[in-house]
C-alpha atoms as a PDB file:
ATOM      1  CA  UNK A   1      74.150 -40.972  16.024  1.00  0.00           C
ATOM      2  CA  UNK A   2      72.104 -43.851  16.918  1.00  0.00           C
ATOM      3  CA  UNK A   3      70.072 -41.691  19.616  1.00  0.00           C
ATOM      4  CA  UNK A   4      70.049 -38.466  17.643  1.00  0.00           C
ATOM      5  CA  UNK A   5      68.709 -40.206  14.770  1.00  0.00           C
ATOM      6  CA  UNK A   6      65.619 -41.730  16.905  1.00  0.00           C
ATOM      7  CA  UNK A   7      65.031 -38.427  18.157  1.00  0.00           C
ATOM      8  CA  UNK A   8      64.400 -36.825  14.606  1.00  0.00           C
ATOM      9  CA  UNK A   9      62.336 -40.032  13.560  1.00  0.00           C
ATOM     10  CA  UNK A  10      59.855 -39.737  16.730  1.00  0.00           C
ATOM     11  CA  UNK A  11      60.287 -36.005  16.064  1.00  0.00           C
ATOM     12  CA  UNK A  12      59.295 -36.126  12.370  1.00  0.00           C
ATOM     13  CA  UNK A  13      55.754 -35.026  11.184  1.00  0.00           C
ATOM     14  CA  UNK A  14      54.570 -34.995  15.337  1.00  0.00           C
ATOM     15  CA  UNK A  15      51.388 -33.155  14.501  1.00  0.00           C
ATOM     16  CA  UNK A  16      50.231 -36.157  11.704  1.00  0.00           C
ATOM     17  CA  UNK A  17      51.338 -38.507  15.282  1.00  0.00           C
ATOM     18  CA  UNK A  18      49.542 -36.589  17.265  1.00  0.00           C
ATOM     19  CA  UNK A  19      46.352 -36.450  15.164  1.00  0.00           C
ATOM     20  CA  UNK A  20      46.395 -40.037  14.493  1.00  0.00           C
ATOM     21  CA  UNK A  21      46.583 -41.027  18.226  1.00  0.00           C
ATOM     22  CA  UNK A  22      44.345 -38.581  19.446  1.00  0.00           C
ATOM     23  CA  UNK A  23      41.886 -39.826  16.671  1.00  0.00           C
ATOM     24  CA  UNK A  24      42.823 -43.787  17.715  1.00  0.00           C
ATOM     25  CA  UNK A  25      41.676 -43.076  21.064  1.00  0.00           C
ATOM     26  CA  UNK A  26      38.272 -41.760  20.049  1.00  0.00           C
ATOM     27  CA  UNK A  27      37.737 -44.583  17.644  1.00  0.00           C
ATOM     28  CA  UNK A  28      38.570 -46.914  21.213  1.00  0.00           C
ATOM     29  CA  UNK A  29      36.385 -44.794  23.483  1.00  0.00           C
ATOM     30  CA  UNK A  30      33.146 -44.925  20.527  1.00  0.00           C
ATOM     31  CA  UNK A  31      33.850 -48.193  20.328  1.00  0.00           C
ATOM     32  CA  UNK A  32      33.395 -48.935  23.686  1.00  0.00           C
ATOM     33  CA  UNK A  33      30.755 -46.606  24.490  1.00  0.00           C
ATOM     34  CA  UNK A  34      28.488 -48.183  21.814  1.00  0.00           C
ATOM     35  CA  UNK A  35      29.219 -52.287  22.979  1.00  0.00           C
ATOM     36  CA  UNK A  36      27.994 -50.819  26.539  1.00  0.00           C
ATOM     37  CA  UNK A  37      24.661 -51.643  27.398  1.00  0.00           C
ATOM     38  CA  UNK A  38      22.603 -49.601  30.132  1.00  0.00           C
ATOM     39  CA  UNK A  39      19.815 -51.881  32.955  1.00  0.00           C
ATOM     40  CA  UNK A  40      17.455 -49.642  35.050  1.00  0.00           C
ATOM     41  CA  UNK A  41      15.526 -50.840  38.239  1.00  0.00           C
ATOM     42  CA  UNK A  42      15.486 -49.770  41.687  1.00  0.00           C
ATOM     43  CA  UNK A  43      16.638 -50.528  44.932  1.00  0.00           C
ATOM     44  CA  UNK A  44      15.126 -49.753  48.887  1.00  0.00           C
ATOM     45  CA  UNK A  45      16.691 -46.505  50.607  1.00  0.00           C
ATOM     46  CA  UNK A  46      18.414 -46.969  53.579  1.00  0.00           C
ATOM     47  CA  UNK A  47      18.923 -44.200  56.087  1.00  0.00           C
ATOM     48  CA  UNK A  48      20.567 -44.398  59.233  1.00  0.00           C
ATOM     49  CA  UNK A  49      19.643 -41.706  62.156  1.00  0.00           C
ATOM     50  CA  UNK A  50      21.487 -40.318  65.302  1.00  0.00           C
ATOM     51  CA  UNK A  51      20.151 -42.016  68.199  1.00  0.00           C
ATOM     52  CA  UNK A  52      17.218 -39.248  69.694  1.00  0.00           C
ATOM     53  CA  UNK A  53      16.127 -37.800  66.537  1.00  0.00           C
ATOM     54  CA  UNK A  54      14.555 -39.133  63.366  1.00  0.00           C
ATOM     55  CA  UNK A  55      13.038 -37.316  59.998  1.00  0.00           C
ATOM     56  CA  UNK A  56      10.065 -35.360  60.020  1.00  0.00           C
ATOM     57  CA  UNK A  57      10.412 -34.803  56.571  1.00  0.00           C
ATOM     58  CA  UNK A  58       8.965 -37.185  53.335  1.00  0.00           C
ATOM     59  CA  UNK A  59      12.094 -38.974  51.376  1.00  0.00           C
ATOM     60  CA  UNK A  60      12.111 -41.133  48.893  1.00  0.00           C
ATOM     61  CA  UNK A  61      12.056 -44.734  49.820  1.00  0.00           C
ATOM     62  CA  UNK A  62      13.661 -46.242  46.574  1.00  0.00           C
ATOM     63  CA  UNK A  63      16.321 -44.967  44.451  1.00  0.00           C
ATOM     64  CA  UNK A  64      16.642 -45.246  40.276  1.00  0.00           C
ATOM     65  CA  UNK A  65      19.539 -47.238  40.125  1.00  0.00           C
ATOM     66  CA  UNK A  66      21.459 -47.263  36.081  1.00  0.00           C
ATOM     67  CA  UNK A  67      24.072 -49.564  35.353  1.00  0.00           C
ATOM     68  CA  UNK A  68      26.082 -49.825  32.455  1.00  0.00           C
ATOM     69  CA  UNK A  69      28.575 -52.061  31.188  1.00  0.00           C
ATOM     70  CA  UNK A  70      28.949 -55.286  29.043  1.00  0.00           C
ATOM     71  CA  UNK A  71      25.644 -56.821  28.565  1.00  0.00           C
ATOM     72  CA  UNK A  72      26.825 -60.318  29.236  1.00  0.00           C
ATOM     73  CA  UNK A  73      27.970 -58.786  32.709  1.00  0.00           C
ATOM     74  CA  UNK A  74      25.292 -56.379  34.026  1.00  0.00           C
ATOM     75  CA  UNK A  75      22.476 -58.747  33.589  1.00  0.00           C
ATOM     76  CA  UNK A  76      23.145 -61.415  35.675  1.00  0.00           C
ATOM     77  CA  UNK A  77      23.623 -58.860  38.725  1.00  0.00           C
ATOM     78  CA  UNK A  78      20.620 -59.226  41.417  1.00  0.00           C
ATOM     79  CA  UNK A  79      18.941 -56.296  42.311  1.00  0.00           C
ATOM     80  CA  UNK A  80      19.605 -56.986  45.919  1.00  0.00           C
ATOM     81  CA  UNK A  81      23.417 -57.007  45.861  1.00  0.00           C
ATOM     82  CA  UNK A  82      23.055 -53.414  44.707  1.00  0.00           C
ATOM     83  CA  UNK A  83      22.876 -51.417  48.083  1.00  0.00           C
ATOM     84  CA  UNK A  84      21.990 -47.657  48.499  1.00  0.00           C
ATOM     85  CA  UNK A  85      21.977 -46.055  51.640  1.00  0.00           C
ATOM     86  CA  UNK A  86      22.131 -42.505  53.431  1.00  0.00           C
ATOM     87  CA  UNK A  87      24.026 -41.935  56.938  1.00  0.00           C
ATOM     88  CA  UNK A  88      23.153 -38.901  59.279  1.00  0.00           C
ATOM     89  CA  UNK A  89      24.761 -40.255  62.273  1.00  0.00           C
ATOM     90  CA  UNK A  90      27.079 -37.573  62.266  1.00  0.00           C
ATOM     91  CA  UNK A  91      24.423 -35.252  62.811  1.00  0.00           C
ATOM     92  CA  UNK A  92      23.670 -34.553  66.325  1.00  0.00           C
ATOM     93  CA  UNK A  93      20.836 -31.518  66.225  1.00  0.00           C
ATOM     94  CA  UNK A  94      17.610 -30.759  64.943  1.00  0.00           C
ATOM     95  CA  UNK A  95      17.501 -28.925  62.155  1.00  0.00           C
ATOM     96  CA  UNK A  96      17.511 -29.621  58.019  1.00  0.00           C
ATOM     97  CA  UNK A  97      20.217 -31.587  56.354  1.00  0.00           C
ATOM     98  CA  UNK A  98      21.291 -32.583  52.972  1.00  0.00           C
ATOM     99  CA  UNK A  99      22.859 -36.255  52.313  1.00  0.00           C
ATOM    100  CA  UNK A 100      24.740 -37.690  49.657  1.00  0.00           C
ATOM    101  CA  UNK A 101      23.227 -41.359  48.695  1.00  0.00           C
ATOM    102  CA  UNK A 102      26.023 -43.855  48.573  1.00  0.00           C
ATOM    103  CA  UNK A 103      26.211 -47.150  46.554  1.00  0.00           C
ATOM    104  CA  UNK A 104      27.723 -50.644  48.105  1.00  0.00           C
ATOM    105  CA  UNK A 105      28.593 -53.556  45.512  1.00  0.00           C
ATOM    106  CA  UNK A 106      28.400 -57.371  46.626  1.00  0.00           C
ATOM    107  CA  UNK A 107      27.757 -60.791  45.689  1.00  0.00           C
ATOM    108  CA  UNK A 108      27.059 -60.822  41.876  1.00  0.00           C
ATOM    109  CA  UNK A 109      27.701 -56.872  41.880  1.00  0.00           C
ATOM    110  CA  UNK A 110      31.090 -57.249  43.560  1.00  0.00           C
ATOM    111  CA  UNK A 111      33.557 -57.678  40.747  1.00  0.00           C
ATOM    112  CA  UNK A 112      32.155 -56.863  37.725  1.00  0.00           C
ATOM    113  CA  UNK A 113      34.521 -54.527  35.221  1.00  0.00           C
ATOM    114  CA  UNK A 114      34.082 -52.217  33.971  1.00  0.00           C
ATOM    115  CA  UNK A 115      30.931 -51.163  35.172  1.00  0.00           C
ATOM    116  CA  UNK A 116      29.556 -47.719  35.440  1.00  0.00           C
ATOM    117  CA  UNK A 117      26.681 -47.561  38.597  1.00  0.00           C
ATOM    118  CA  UNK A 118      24.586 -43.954  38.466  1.00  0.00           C
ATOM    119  CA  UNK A 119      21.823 -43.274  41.461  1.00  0.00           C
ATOM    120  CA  UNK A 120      19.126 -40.555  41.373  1.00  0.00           C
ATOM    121  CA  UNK A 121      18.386 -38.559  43.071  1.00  0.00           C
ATOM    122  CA  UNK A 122      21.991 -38.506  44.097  1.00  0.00           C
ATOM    123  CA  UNK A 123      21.252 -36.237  47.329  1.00  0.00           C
ATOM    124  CA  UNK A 124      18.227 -35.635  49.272  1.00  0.00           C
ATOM    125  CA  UNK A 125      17.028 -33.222  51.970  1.00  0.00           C
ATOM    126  CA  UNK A 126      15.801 -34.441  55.532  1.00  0.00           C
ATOM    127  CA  UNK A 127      14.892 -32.502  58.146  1.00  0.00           C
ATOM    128  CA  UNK A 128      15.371 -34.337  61.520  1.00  0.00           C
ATOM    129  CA  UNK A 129      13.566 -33.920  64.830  1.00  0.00           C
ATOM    130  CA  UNK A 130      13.769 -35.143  68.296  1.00  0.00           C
ATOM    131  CA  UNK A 131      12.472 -38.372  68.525  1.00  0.00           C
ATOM    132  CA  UNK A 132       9.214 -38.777  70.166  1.00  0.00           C
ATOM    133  CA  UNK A 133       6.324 -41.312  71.156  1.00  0.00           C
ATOM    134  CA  UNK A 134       2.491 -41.058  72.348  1.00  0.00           C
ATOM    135  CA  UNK A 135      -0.197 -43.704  72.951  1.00  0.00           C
ATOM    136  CA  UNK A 136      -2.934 -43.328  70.840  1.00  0.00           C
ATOM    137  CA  UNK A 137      -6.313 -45.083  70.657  1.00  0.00           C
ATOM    138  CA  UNK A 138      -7.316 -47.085  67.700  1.00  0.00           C
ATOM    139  CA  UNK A 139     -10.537 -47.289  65.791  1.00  0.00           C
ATOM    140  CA  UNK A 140     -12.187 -49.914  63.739  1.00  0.00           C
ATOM    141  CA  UNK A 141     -12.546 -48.764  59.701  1.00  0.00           C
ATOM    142  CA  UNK A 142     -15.485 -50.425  59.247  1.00  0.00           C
ATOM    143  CA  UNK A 143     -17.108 -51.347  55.682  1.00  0.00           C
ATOM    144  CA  UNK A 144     -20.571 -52.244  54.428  1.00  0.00           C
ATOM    145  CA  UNK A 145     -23.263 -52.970  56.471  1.00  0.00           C
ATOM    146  CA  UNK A 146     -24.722 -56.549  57.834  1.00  0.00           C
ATOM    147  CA  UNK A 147     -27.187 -58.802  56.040  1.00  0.00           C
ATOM    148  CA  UNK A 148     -30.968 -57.183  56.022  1.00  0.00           C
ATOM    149  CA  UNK A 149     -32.582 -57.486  59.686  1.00  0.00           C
ATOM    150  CA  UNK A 150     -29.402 -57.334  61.394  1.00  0.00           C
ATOM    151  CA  UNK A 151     -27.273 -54.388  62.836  1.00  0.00           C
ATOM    152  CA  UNK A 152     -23.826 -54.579  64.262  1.00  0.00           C
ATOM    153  CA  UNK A 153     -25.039 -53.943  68.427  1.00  0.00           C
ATOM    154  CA  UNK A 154     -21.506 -53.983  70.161  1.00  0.00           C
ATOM    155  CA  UNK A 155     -17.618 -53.742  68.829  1.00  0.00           C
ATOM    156  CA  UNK A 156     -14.084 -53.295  70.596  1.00  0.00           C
ATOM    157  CA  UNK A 157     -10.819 -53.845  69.454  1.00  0.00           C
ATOM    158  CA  UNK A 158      -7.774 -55.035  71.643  1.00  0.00           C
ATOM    159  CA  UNK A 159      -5.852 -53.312  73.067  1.00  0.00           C
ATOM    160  CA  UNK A 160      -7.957 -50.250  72.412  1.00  0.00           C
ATOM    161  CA  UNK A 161      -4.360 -48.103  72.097  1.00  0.00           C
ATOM    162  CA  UNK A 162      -1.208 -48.184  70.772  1.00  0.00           C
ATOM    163  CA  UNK A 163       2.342 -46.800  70.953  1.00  0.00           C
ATOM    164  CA  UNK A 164       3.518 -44.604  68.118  1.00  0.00           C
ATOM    165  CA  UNK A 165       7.449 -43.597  67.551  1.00  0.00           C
ATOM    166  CA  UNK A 166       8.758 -40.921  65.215  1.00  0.00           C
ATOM    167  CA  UNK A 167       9.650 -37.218  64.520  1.00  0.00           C
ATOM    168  CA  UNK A 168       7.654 -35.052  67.803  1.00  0.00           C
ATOM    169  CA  UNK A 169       5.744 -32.717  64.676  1.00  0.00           C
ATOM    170  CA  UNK A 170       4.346 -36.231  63.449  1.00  0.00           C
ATOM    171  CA  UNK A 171       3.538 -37.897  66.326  1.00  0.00           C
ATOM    172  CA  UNK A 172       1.392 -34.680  67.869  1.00  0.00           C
ATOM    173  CA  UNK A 173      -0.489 -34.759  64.636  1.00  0.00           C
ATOM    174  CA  UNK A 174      -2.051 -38.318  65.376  1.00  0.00           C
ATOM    175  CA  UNK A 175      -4.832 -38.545  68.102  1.00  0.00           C
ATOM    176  CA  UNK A 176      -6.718 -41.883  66.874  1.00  0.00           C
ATOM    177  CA  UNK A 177      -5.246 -44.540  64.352  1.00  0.00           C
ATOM    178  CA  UNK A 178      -7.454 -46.489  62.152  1.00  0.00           C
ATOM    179  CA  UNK A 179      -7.319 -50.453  61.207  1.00  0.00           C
ATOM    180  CA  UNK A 180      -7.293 -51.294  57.735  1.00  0.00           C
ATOM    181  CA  UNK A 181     -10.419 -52.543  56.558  1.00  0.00           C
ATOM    182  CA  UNK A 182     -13.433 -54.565  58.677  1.00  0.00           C
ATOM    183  CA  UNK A 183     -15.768 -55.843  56.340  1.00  0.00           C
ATOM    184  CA  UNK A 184     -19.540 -56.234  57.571  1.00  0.00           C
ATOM    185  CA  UNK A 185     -21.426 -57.343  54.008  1.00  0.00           C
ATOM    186  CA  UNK A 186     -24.092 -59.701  54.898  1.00  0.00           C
ATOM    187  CA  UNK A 187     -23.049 -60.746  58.198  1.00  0.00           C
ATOM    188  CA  UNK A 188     -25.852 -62.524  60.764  1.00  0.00           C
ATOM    189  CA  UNK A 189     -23.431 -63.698  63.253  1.00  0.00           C
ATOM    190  CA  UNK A 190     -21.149 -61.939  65.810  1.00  0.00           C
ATOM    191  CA  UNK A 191     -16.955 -62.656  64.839  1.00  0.00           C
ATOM    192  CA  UNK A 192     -13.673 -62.029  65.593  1.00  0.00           C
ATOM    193  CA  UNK A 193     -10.518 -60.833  63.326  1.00  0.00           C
ATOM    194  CA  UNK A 194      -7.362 -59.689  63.537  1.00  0.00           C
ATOM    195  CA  UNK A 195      -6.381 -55.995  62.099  1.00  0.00           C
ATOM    196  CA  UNK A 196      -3.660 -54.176  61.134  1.00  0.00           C
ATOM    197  CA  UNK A 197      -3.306 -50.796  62.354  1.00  0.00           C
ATOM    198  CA  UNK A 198      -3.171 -48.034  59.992  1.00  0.00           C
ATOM    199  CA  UNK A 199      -0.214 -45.673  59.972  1.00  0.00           C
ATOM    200  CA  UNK A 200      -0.790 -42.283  58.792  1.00  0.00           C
ATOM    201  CA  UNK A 201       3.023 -42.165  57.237  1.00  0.00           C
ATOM    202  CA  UNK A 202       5.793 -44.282  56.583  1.00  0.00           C
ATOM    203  CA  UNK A 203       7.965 -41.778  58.522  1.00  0.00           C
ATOM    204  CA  UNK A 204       5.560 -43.498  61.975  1.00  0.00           C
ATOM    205  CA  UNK A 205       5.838 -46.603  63.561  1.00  0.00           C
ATOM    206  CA  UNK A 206       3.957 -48.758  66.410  1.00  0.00           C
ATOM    207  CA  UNK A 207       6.269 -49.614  69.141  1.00  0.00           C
ATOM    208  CA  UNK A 208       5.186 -53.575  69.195  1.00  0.00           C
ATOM    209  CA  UNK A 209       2.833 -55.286  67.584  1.00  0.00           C
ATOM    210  CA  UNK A 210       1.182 -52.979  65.045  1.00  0.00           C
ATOM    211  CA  UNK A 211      -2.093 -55.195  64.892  1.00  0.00           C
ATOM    212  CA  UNK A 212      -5.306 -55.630  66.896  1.00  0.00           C
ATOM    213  CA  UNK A 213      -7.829 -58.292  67.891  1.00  0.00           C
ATOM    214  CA  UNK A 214     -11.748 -56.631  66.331  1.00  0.00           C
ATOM    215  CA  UNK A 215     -15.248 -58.412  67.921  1.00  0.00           C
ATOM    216  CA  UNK A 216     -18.177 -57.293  66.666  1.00  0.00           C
ATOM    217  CA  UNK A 217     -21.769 -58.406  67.879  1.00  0.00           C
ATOM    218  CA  UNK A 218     -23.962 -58.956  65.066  1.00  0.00           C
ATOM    219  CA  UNK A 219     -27.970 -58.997  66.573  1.00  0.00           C
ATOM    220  CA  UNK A 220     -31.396 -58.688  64.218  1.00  0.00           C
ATOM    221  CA  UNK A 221     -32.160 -55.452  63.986  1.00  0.00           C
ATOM    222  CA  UNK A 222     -35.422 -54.401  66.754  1.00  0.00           C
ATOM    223  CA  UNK A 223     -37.467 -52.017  65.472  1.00  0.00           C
ATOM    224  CA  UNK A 224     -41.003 -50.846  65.230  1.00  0.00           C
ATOM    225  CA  UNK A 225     -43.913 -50.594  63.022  1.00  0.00           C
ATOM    226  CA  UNK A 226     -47.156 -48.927  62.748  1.00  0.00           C
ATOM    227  CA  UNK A 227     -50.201 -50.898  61.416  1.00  0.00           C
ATOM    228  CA  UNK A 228     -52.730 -47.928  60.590  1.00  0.00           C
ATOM    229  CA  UNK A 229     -56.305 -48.603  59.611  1.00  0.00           C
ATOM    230  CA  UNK A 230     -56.794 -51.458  62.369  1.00  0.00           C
ATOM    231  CA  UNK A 231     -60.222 -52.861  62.761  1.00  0.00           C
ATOM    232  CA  UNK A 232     -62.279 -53.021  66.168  1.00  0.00           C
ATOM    233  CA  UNK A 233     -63.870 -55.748  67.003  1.00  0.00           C
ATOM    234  CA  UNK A 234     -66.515 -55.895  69.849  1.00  0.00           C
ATOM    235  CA  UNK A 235     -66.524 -59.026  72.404  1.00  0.00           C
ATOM    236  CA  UNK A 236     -68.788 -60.474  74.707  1.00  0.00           C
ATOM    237  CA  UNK A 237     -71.661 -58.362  73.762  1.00  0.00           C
ATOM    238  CA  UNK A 238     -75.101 -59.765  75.343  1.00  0.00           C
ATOM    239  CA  UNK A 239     -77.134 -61.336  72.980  1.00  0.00           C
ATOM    240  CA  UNK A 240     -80.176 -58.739  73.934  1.00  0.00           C
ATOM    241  CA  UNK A 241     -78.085 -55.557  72.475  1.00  0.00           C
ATOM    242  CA  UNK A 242     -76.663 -54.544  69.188  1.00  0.00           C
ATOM    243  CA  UNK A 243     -74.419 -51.719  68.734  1.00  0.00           C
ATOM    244  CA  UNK A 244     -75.713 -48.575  67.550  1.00  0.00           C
ATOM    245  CA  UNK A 245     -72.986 -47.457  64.339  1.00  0.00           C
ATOM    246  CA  UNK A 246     -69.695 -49.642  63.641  1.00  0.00           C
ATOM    247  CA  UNK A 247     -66.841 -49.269  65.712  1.00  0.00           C
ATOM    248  CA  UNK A 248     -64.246 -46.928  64.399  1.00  0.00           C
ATOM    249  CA  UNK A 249     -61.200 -47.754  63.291  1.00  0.00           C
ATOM    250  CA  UNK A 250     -57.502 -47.938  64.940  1.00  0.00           C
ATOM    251  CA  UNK A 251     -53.858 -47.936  65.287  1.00  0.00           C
ATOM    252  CA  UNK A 252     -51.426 -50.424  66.895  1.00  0.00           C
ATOM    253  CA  UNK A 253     -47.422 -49.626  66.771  1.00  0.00           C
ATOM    254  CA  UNK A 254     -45.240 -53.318  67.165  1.00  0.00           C
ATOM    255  CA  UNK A 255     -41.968 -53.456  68.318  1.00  0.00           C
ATOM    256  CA  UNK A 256     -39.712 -56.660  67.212  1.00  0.00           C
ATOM    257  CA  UNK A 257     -37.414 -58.337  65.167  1.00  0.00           C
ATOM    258  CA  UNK A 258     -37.365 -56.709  61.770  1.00  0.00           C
ATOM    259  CA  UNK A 259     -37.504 -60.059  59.943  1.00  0.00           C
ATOM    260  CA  UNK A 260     -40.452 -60.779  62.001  1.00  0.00           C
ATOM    261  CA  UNK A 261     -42.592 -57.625  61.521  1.00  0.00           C
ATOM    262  CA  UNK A 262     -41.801 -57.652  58.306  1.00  0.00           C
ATOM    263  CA  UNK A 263     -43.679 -61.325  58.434  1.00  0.00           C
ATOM    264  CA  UNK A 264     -46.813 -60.234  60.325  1.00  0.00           C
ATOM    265  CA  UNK A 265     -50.036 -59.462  58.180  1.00  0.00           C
ATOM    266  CA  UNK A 266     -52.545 -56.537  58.781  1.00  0.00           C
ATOM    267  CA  UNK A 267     -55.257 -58.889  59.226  1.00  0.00           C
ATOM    268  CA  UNK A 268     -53.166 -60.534  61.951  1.00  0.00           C
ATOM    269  CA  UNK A 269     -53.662 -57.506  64.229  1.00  0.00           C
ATOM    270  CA  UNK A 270     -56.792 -55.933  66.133  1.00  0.00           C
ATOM    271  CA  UNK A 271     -58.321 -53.823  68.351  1.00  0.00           C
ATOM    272  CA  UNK A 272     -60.752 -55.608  71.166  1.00  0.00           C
ATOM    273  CA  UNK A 273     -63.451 -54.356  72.666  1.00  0.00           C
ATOM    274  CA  UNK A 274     -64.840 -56.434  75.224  1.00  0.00           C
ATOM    275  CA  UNK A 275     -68.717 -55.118  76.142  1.00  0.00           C
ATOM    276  CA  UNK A 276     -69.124 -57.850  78.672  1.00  0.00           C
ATOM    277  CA  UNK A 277     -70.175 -55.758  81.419  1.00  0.00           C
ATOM    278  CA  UNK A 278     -72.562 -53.757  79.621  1.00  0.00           C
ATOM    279  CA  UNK A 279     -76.038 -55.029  80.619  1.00  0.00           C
ATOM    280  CA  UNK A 280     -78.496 -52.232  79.310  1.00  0.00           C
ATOM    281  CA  UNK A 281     -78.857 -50.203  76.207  1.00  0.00           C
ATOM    282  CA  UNK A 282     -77.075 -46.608  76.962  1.00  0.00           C
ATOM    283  CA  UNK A 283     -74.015 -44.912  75.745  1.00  0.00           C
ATOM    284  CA  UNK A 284     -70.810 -46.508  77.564  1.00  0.00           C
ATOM    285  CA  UNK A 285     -67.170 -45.809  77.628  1.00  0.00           C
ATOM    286  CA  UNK A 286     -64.853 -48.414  76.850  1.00  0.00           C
ATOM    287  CA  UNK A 287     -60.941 -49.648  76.596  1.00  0.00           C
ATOM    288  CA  UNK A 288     -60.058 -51.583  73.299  1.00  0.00           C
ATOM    289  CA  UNK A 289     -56.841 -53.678  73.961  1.00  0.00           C
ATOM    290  CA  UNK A 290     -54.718 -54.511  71.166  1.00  0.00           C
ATOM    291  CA  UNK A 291     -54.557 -57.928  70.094  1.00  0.00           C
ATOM    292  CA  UNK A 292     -51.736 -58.971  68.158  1.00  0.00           C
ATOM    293  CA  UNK A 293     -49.406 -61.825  66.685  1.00  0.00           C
ATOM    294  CA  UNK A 294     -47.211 -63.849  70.052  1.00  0.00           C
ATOM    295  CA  UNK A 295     -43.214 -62.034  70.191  1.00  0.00           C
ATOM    296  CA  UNK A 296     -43.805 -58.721  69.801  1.00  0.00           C
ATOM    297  CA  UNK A 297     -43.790 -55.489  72.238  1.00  0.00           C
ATOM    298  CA  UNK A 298     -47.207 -53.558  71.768  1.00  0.00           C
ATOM    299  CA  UNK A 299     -45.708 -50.256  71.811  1.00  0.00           C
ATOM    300  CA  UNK A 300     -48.985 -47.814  71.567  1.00  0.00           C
ATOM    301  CA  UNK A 301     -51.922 -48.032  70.020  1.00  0.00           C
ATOM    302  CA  UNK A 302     -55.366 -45.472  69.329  1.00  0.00           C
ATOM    303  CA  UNK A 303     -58.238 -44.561  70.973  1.00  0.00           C
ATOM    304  CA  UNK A 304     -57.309 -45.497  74.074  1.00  0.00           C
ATOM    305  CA  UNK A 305     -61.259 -44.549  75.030  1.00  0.00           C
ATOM    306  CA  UNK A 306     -63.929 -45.320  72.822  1.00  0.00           C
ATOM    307  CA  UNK A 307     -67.557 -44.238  73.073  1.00  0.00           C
ATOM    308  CA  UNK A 308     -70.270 -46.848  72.132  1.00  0.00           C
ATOM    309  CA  UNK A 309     -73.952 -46.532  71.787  1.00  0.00           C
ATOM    310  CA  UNK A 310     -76.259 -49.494  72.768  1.00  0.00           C
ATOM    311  CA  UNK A 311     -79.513 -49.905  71.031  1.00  0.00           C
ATOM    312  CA  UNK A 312     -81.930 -53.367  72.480  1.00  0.00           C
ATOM    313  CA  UNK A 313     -81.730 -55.829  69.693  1.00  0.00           C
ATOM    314  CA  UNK A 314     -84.750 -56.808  67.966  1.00  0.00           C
ATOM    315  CA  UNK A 315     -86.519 -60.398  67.998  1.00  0.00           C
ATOM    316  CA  UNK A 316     -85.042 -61.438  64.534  1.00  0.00           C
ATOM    317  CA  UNK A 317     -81.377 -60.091  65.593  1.00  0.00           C
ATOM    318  CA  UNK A 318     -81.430 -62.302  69.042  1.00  0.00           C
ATOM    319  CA  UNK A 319     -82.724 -64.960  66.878  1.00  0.00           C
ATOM    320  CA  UNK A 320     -79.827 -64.217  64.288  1.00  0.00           C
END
């Protein structure tokens, strides 16, 4: 009686029982789902390749991690103890793959409960290639320009190439790497630095040490300018001729130091005409030299031939 009456007392009204659990367990799950708190943040990507090939392909090299759980539980967690990673050692050919990303736990991260841990992307595509390297020469990335009269004469780096590893497709693409950065701005003295060498992707690496010793020779700048309009000046002319019309006027093109140049005046340089030989009045040929300011290279200068026209000076001008 005793077992039969049990029966009919579970038994009675079972649909009312059933909608109250069923409606209890909703209530719990709510309940729970709204105390739950969700923390965002994200973690490096990890991907392990078979030995002789490695990706050709761009992935992502972070993944959006969510967590959610208790508050007082999920925020102490590090970001570190939350690991994500993708394996493709079991692949042993080329070709194009796709890869589940898997989560670790540890440390803080290990045993927390109940906690809920979502990823995305949660799979990602890689296409693998055979694994490949090529020595490639390296250039200096040079910025600005040196202080004004100076010019960079003379740079090298050391060593002047470099070993690059990664998928063959991406390491035929490279021919010369460039260093980060060399900046000239205002420099008047040679130097030395140290560079890193500039990878074209993250998916290419330098076999060794991925950096490179830059000197650069810093001299003034040697250039040349033209003084136009130059006056003539006759020399040594006997004091029993005068010239017949003024001497024309000249050119004379410097060659120096730009600071320097820039220094010298136009009254600083001539053209001489030395008449010393000339004893009679006549019409003479004769070769002005330039005359200019000590440290510079006369480069050319005009006429190289003048004509001049002697006339016997009077009384007053040999007294004059």
């Amino acid at each position: 009686m005793t077992g039969r009456r049990l029966r009919r007392a579970l038994l009675a009204d079972l649909p009312v029982k059933l909608i109250c659990l069923t409606a209890a367990v909703i209530l719990f799950l709510f309940h729970r789902v709204n105390t739950l708190t969700e923390r965002f943040f994200s973690v490096p990507l990890d991907v392990a390749t078979p030995s002789g090939l490695a990706a050709a392909s761009a992935f992502p090299k972070t993944v959006r991690i969510t967590l959610r759980g208790p508050e007082e539980a999920i925020y102490p967690i590090l970001e570190e103890d939350i690991e994500a990673s993708v394996n493709l050692e079991a692949r042993r050919n080329p070709g194009v793959y796709r890869a589940q990303v898997r989560i670790a736990r540890k440390g803080t991260a290990a045993n927390v409960e109940p906690l809920e841990i979502k990823v995305e992307p949660q799979e990602i595509t890689f296409s693998l290639e055979p694994l490949s390297e090529r020595r490639v020469g390296v250039v200096p990335e040079l910025r600005g320009t040196p202080a004004y009269g100076y010019e960079l004469s003379q740079s090298a780096v050391t060593p002047p190439t470099v070993m690059i590893r990664g998928a063959r497709s991406r390491v035929q693409a490279v021919t010369t790497l460039p260093t980060e950065e060399i900046d000239l701005t205002g420099r008047t003295d040679s130097f030395a630095t140290r560079a890193k060498v500039v990878l074209p992707s993250t998916l290419l690496r330098v076999v060794g040490d991925a950096s490179v010793d830059f000197r650069g020779t810093i001299k003034e700048t040697v250039t040349a300018r033209l003084f136009d309009g130059v006056p003539m000046e006759g020399t040594n002319l006997g004091a029993h001729l005068a010239l017949h019309s003024p001497l024309p006027l000249g050119t004379v093109q410097l060659q120096g130091p730009q600071l320097g140049l820039d220094s010298v005046r136009p009254d600083q340089v001539k053209l001489l005409l030395d008449l010393s030989g000339l004893r009679r009045a006549g019409e003479y040929t004769v070769h002005p030299r330039p005359d200019a300011p000590a440290g510079f290279l006369v480069l050319d200068w005009t006429p190289r031939d003048v004509t001049v026209e002697l006339d016997p000076s009077t009384r007053e001008e040999v007294r004059r």
